[in-house]
Protein backbone atom coordinates (compact mmCIF):
# COMPACT_ATOMS: atom_id res chain seq x y z
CA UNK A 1 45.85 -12.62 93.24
CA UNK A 2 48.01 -10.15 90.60
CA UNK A 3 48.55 -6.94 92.66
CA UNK A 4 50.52 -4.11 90.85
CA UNK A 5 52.28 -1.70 92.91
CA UNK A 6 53.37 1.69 91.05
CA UNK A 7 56.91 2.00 89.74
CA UNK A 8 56.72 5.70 91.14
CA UNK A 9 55.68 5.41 94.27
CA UNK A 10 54.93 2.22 95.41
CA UNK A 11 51.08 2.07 95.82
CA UNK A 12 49.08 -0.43 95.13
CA UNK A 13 47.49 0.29 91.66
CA UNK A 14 44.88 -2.73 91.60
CA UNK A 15 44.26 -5.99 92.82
CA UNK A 16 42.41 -8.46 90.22
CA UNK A 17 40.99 -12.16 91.53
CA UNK A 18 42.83 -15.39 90.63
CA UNK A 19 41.37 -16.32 87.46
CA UNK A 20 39.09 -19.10 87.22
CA UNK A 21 39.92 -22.67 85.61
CA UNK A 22 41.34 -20.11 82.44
CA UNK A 23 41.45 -24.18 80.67
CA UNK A 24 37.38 -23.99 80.85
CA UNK A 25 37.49 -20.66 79.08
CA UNK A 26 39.34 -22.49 76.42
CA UNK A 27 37.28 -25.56 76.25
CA UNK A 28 34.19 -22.67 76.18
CA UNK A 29 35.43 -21.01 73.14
CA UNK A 30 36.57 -24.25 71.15
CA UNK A 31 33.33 -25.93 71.82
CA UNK A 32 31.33 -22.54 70.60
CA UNK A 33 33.70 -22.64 67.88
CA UNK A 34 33.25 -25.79 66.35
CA UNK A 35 29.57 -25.53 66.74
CA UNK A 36 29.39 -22.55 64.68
CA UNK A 37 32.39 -19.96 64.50
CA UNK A 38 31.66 -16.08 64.67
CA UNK A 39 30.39 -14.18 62.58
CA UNK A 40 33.34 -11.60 60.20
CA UNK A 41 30.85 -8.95 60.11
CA UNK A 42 29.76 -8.72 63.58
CA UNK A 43 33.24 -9.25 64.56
CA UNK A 44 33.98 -6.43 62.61
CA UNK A 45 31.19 -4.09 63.41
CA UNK A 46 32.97 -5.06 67.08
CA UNK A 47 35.89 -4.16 66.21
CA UNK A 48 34.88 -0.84 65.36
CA UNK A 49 32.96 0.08 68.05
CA UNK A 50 36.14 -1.26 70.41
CA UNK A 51 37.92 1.44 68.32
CA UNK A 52 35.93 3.83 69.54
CA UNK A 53 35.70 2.42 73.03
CA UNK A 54 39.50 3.51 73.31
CA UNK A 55 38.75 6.60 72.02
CA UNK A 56 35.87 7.36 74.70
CA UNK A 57 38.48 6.50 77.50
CA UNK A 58 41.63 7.75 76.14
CA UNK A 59 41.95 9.64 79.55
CA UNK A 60 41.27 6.27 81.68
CA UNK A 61 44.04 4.83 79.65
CA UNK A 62 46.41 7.18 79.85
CA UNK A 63 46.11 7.56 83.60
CA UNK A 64 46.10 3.39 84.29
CA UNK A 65 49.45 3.30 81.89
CA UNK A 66 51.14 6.48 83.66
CA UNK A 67 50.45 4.66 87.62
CA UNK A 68 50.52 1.37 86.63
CA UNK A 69 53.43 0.70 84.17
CA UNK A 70 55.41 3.65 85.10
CA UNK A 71 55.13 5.52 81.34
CA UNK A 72 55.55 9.25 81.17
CA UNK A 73 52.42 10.93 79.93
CA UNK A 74 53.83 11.67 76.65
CA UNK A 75 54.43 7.63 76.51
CA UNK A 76 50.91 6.68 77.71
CA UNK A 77 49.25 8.86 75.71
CA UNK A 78 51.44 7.49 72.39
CA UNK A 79 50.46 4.35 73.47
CA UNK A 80 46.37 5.00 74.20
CA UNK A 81 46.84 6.21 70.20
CA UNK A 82 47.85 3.06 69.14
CA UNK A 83 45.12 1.47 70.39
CA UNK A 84 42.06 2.45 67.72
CA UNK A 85 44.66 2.88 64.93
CA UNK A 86 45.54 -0.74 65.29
CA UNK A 87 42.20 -1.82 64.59
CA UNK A 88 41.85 0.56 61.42
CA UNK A 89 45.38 -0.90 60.01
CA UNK A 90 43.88 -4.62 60.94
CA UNK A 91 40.47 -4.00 59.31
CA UNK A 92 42.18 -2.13 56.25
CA UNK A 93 45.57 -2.88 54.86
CA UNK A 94 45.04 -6.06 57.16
CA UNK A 95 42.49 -7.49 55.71
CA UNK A 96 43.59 -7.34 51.94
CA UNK A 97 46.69 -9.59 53.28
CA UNK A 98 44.37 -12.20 54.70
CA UNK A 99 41.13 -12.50 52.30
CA UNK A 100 38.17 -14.40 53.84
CA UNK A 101 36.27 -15.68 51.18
CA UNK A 102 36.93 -17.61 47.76
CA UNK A 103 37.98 -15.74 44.59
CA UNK A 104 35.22 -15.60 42.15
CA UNK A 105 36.94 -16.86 39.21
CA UNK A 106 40.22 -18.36 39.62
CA UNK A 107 41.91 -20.10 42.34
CA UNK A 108 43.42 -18.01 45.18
CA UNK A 109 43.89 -18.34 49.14
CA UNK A 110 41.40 -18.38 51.43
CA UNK A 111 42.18 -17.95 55.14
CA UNK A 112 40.86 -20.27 57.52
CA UNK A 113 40.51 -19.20 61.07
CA UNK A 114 42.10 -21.81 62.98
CA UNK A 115 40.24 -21.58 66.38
CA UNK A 116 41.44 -20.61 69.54
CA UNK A 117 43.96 -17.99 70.51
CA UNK A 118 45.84 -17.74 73.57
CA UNK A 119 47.61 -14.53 73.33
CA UNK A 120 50.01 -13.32 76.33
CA UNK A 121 50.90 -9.75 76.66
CA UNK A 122 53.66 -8.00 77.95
CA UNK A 123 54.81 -5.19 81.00
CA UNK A 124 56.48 -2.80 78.95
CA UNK A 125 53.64 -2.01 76.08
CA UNK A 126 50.82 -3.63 78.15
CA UNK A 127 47.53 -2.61 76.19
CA UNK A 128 49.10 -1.96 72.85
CA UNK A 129 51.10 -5.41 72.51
CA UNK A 130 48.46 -7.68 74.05
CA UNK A 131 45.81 -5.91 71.83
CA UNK A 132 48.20 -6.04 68.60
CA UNK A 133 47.67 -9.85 69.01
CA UNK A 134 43.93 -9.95 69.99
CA UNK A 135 42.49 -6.93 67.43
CA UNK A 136 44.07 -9.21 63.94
CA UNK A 137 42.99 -12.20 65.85
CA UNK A 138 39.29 -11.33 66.09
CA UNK A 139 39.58 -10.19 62.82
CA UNK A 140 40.10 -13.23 61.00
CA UNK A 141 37.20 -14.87 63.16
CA UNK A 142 39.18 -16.42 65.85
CA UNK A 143 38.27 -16.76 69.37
CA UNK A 144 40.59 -15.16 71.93
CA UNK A 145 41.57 -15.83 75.64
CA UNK A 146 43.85 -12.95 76.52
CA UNK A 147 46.27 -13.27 79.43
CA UNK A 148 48.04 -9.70 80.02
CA UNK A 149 51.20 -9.11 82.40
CA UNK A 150 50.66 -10.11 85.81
CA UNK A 151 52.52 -6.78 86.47
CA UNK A 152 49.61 -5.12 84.95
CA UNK A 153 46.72 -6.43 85.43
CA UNK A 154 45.07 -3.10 85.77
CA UNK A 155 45.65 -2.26 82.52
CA UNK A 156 43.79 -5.90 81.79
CA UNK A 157 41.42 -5.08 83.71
CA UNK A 158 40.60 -2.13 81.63
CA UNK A 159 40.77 -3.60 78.33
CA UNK A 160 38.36 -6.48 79.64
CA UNK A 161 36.17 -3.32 80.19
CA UNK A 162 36.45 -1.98 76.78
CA UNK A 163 36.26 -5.36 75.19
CA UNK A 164 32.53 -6.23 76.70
CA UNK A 165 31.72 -2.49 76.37
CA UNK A 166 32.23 -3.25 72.57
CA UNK A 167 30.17 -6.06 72.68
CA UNK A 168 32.83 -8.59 71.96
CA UNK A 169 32.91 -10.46 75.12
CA UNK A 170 31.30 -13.75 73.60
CA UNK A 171 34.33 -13.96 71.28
CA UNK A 172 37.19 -12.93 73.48
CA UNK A 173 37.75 -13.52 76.94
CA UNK A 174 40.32 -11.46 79.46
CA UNK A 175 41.96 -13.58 82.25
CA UNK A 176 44.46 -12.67 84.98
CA UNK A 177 47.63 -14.12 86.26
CA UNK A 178 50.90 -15.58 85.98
CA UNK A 179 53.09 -18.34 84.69
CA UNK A 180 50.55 -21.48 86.19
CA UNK A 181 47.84 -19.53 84.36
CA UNK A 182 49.84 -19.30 80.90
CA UNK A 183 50.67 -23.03 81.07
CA UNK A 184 46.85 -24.08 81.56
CA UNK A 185 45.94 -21.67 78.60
CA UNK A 186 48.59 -23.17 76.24
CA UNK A 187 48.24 -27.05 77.81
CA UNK A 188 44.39 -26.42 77.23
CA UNK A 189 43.22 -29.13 74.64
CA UNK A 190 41.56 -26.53 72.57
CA UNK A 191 44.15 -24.17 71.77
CA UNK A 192 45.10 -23.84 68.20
CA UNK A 193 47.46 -20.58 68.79
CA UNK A 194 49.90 -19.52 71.15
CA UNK A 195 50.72 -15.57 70.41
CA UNK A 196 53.24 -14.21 73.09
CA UNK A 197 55.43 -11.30 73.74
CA UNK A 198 58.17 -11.29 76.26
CA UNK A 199 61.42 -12.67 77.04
CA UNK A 200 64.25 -15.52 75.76
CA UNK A 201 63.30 -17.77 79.24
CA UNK A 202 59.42 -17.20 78.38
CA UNK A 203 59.79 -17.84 74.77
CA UNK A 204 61.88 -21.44 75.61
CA UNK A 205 59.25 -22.32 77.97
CA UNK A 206 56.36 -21.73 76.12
CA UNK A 207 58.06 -23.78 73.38
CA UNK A 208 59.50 -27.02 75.06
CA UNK A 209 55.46 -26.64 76.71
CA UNK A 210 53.88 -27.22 73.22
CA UNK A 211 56.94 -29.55 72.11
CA UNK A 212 54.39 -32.68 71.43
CA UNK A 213 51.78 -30.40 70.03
CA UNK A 214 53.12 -29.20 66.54
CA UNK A 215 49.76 -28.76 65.81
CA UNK A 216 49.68 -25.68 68.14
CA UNK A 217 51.05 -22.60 66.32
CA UNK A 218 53.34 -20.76 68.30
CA UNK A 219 54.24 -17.19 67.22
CA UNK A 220 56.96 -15.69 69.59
CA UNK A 221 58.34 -12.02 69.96
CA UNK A 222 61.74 -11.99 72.22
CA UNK A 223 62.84 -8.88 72.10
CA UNK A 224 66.57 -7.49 70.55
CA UNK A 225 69.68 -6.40 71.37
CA UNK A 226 69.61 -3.81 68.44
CA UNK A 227 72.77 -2.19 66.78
CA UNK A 228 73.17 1.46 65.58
CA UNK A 229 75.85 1.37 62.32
CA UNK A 230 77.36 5.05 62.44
CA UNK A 231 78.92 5.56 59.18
CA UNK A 232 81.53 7.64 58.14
CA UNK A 233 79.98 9.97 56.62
CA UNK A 234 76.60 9.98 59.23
CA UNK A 235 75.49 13.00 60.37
CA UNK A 236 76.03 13.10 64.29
CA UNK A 237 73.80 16.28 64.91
CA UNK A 238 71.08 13.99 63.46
CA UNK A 239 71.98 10.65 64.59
CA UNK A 240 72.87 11.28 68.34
CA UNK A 241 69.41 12.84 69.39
CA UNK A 242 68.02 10.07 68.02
CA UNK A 243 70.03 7.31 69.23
CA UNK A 244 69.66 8.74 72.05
CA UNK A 245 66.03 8.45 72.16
CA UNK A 246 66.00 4.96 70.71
CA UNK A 247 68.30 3.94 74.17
CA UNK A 248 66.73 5.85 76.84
CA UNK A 249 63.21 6.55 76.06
CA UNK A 250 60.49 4.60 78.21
CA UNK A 251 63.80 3.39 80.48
CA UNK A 252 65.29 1.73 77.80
CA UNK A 253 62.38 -0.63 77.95
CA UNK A 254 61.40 -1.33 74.72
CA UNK A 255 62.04 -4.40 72.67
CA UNK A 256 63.46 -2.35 70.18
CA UNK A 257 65.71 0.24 71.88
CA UNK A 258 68.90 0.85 70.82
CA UNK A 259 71.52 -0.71 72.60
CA UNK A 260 74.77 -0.30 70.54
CA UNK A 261 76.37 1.79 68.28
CA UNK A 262 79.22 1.05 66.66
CA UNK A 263 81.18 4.43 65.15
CA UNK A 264 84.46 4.73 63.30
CA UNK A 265 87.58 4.68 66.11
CA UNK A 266 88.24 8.29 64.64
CA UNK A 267 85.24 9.67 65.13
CA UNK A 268 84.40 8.13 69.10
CA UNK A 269 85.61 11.21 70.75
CA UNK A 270 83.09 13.43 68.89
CA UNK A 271 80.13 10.85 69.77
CA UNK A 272 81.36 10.31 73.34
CA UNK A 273 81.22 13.93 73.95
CA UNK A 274 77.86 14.36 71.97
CA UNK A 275 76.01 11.70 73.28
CA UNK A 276 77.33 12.55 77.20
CA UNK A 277 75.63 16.15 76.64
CA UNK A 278 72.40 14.70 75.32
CA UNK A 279 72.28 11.99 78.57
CA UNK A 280 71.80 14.89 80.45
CA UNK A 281 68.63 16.06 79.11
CA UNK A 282 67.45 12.07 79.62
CA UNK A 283 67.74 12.59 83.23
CA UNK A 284 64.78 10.82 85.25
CA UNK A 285 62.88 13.94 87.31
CA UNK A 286 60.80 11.64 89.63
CA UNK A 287 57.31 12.85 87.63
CA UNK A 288 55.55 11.47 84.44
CA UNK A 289 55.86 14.88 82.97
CA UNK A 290 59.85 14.36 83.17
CA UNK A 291 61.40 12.74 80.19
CA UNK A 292 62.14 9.08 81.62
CA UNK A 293 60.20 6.88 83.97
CA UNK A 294 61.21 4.44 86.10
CA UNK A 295 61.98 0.57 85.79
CA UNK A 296 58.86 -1.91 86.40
CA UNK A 297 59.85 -2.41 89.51
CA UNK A 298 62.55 -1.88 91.94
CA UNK A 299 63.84 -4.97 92.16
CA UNK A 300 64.41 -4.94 88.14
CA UNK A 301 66.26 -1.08 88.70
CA UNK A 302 68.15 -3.04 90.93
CA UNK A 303 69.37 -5.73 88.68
CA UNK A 304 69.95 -3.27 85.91
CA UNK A 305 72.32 -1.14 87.96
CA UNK A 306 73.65 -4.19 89.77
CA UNK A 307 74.39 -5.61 85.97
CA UNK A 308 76.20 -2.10 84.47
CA UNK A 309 78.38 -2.03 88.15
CA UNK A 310 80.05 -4.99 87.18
CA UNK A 311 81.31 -4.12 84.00
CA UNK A 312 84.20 -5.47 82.49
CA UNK A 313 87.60 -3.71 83.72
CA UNK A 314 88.36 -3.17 79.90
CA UNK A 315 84.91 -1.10 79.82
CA UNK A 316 84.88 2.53 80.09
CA UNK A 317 82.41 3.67 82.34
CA UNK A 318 81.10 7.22 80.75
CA UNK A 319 78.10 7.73 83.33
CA UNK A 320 77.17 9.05 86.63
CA UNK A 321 74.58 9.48 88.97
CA UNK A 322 72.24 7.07 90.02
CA UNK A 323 68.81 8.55 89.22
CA UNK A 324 65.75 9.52 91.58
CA UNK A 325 65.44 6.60 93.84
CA UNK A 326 63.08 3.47 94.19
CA UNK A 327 62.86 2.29 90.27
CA UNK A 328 64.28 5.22 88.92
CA UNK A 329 67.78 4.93 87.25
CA UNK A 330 69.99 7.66 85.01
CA UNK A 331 70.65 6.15 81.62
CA UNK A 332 74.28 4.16 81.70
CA UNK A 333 76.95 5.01 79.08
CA UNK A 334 79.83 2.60 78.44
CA UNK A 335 82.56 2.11 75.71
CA UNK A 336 83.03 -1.43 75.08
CA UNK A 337 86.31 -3.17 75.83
CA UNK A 338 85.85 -7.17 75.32
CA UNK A 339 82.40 -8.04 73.61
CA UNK A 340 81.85 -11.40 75.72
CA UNK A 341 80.55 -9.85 78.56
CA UNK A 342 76.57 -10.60 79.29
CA UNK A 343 75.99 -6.94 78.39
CA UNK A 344 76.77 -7.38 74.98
CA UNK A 345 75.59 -10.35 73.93
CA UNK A 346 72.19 -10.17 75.67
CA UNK A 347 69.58 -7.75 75.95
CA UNK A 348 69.34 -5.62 78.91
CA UNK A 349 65.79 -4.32 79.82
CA UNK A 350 66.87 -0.57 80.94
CA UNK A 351 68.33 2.38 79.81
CA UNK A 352 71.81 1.18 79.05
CA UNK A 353 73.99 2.31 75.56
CA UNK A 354 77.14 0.77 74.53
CA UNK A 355 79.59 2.26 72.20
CA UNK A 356 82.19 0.42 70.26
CA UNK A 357 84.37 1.75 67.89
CA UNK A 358 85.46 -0.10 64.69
CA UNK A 359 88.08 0.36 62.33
CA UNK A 360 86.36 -0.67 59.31
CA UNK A 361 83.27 -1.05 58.29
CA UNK A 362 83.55 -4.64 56.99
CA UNK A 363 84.58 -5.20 61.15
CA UNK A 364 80.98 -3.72 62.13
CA UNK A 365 78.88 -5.60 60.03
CA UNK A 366 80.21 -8.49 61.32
CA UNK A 367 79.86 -7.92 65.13
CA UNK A 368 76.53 -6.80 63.91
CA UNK A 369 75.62 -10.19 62.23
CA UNK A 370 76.92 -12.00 65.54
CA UNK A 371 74.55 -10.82 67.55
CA UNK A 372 72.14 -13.46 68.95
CA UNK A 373 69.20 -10.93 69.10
CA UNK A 374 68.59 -9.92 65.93
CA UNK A 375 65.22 -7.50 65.97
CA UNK A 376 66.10 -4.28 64.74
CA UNK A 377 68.96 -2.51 63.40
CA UNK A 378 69.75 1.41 62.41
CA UNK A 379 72.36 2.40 59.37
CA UNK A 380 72.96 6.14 59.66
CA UNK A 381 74.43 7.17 55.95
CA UNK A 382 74.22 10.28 53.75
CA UNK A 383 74.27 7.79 50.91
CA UNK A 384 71.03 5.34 49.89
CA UNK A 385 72.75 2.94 48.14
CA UNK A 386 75.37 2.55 50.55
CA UNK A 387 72.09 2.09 53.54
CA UNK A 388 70.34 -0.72 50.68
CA UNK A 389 73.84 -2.58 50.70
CA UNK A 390 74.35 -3.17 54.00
CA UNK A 391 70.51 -4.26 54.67
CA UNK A 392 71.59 -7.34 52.26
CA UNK A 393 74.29 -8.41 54.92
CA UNK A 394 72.39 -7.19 57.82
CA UNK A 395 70.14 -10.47 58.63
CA UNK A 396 67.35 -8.18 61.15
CA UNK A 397 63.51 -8.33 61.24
CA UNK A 398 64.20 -4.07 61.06
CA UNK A 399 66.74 -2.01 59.55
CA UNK A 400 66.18 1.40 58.88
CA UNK A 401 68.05 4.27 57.48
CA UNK A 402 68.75 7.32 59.49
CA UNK A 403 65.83 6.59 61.82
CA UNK A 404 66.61 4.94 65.58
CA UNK A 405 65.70 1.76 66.15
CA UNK A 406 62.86 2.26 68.09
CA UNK A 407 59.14 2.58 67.04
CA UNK A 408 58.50 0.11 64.63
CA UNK A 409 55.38 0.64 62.47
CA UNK A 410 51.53 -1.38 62.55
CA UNK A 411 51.33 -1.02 58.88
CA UNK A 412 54.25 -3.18 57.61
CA UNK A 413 55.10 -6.46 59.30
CA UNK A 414 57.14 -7.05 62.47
CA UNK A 415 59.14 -9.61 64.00
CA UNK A 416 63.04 -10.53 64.63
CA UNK A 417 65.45 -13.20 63.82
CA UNK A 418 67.63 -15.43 65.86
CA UNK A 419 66.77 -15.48 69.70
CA UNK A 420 64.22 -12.71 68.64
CA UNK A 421 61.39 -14.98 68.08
CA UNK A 422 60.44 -17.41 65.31
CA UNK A 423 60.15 -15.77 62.09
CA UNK A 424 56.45 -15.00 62.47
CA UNK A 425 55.43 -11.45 61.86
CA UNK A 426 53.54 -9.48 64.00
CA UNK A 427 52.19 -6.05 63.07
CA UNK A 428 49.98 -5.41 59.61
CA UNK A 429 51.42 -9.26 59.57
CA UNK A 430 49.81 -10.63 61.94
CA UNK A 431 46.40 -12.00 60.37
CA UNK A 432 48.57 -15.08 59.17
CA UNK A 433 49.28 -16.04 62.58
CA UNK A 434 45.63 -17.06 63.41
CA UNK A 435 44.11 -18.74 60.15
CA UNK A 436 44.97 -21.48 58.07
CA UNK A 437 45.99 -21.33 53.98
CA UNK A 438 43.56 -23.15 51.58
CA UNK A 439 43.85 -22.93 48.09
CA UNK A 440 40.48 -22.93 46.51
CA UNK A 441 38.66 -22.16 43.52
């Protein structure tokens, strides 16, 4: 039975029942697909009302995410946002990337729903990221069986709610659980999609899973271990507030939070001493009206501290305290000594922030192109052309100029290289995961 406990306090925030046989909710939805699949406009017409389903119980939502994942209420309510804009980007901007019907004159591409979608969501954006995969899903005219977090199943629970209030609970089914109920959804005979966002380990599961089943598209997002490239001539009144904020916000649990930045040797002094007066106002306060949360869980605050306490002896440790207790933890600051250590080369769900100093540019690019984890990236210049330079050398799914590396947008197309995932975009992209190319005309 998935039972989430609060990160704040330790209550239990819901208890859901097993799921039942989620395979025959597969088999279901294949079967009712190949008789006749749904109808685009009533899917559609769902779609909207789902929109404003989300909208009716912004408050529900921002509660459930505040309790149950542990956001601050500045974070839920970002993320409760998301939730009916997504659908207006997919039914939009979305749509005119993945056309349903046949030109009328000439030959063009018509997208072909494949058929069933298993989509797996994740902990740390748990309605947002599980419904960025089900909304452009629907939309194309595919069937759904949506497997959130185990950690959250509350927050499941509630967008099963929303999802029949809409009137889209023929099409799309919610189901509850863990690992043994994401490996009968993707062994089911009937999926045609796998959708999932979550970790390396999850990611090489899911794929040596559907190894004999090319057939079965698999679209993976694996998070990042994302660089911040400090120029010379960057502006550290702008950049370190936001850097900040890109490594510390939500925990440090986002997929794309910042988790180095490399700065010219001469100019580490000034950042260390910038960046160790913002910390302080990053602080955890214990409530969701402070400006950081806690971990998931204690056991993952513990890992996270346990993981920055054994540092390298080459490190320089440039934080202290602890944080409020339980799941709670202060953001860690380190300058980097050798660059093999686990902390560098993999990504570290918390709020941890590495600085290394380079002596050249030329020297950070490369560390920068070494990374394994290659989601998102920052470049903080005064000069354009110098920024559109080093995005040709910078092989990310994100770079951005000036900006941190957090908060990707749902109207342009997302997804990382390397051990981030498999090249398929998410976002305003994300129509093309669930249909099928045909040329026709």
């Amino acid at each position: 039975m998935p039972t989430s406990v609060s990160p704040w306090n330790g209550e239990v925030v819901w208890s859901a029942p097993d799921a039942v046989d989620p395979g025959r909710q597969v088999a279901r939805l294949a079967s009712a697909f190949a008789a006749q699949p749904p109808n685009a406009t009533r899917l559609h017409d769902g779609l909207r009302r789902l929109a404003a389903v989300f909208i009716a119980h912004r408050a529900e939502a921002i509660d459930l995410l505040v309790r149950e994942a542990g956001k601050t209420t500045a974070d839920a309510a970002a993320e409760a946002d998301l939730l009916p804009r997504k659908i207006a980007i997919t039914l939009g901007e979305g749509l005119a990337r993945t056309p349903l019907s046949v030109p009328e004159h000439d030959q063009g591409i018509l997208w072909r729903p494949r058929g069933v979608a298993v989509v797996l969501g994740p902990f740390n954006f748990p309605l947002h990221l599980l419904h960025g995969l089900v909304a452009p899903a629907l939309a194309v005219g595919c069937p759904v069986v949506a497997k959130p977090s185990e950690r959250t199943p509350g927050c499941g629970a509630f967008y099963a709610r929303c999802i029949e209030e809409a009137g889209l609970d023929e099409w799309c089914v919610v189901v509850q659980g863990g690992a043994e109920v994401a490996a009968a959804l993707v062994d089911a005979s009937g999926t045609a999609t796998v959708a999932a966002v979550g970790s390396r380990r999850m990611g090489l599961a899911l794929a040596q899973r559907l190894a004999s089943r090319p057939e079965v598209v698999l679209a993976l997002e694996l998070g990042g271990m994302n660089h911040a490239l400090l120029c010379d001539d960057a502006d550290l009144e702008h950049a370190v507030p936001a850097v900040a904020d890109g490594a510390w916000r939500m925990a440090g649990q986002r997929c794309t939070a910042t988790r180095i930045v490399h700065v010219p040797r001469a100019r580490l002094d000034e950042l260390v001493e910038r960046i160790a007066s913002e910390r302080q106002r990053w602080q955890p306060t214990g409530t969701p009206d402070g400006p950081l949360g806690p971990l998931i869980s204690v056991a993952e605050c513990e890992r996270f501290v346990a993981a920055w306490a054994a540092v390298p002896a080459d490190w320089i440790k440039l934080d202290s305290g602890s944080g409020a207790g339980g799941a709670f933890c202060a953001p860690r600051l380190a300058s980097a000594g050798r660059r093999d250590h686990v902390l560098y080369q993999h990504e570290h769900f918390g709020p941890g922030l590495i600085l290394d100093s380079y002596e050249n540019e030329a020297e950070a690019v490369s560390r920068m192109r070494a990374n394994p984890y290659r989601l998102a990236a920052s470049v903080w210049t005064a000069e354009r052309e110098r920024f559109c330079n080093l995005v040709a050398r910078l092989p990310y799914g994100l770079v951005v100029h000036n900006r941190n590396t957090a908060g990707a947008r749902s109207d342009l197309p997302f997804g990382g290289l390397g051990h981030s995932g498999n090249g398929r975009p998410a976002a305003l992209g994300a129509g093309s995961i669930f249909a099928d190319e045909c040329v026709a005309g």
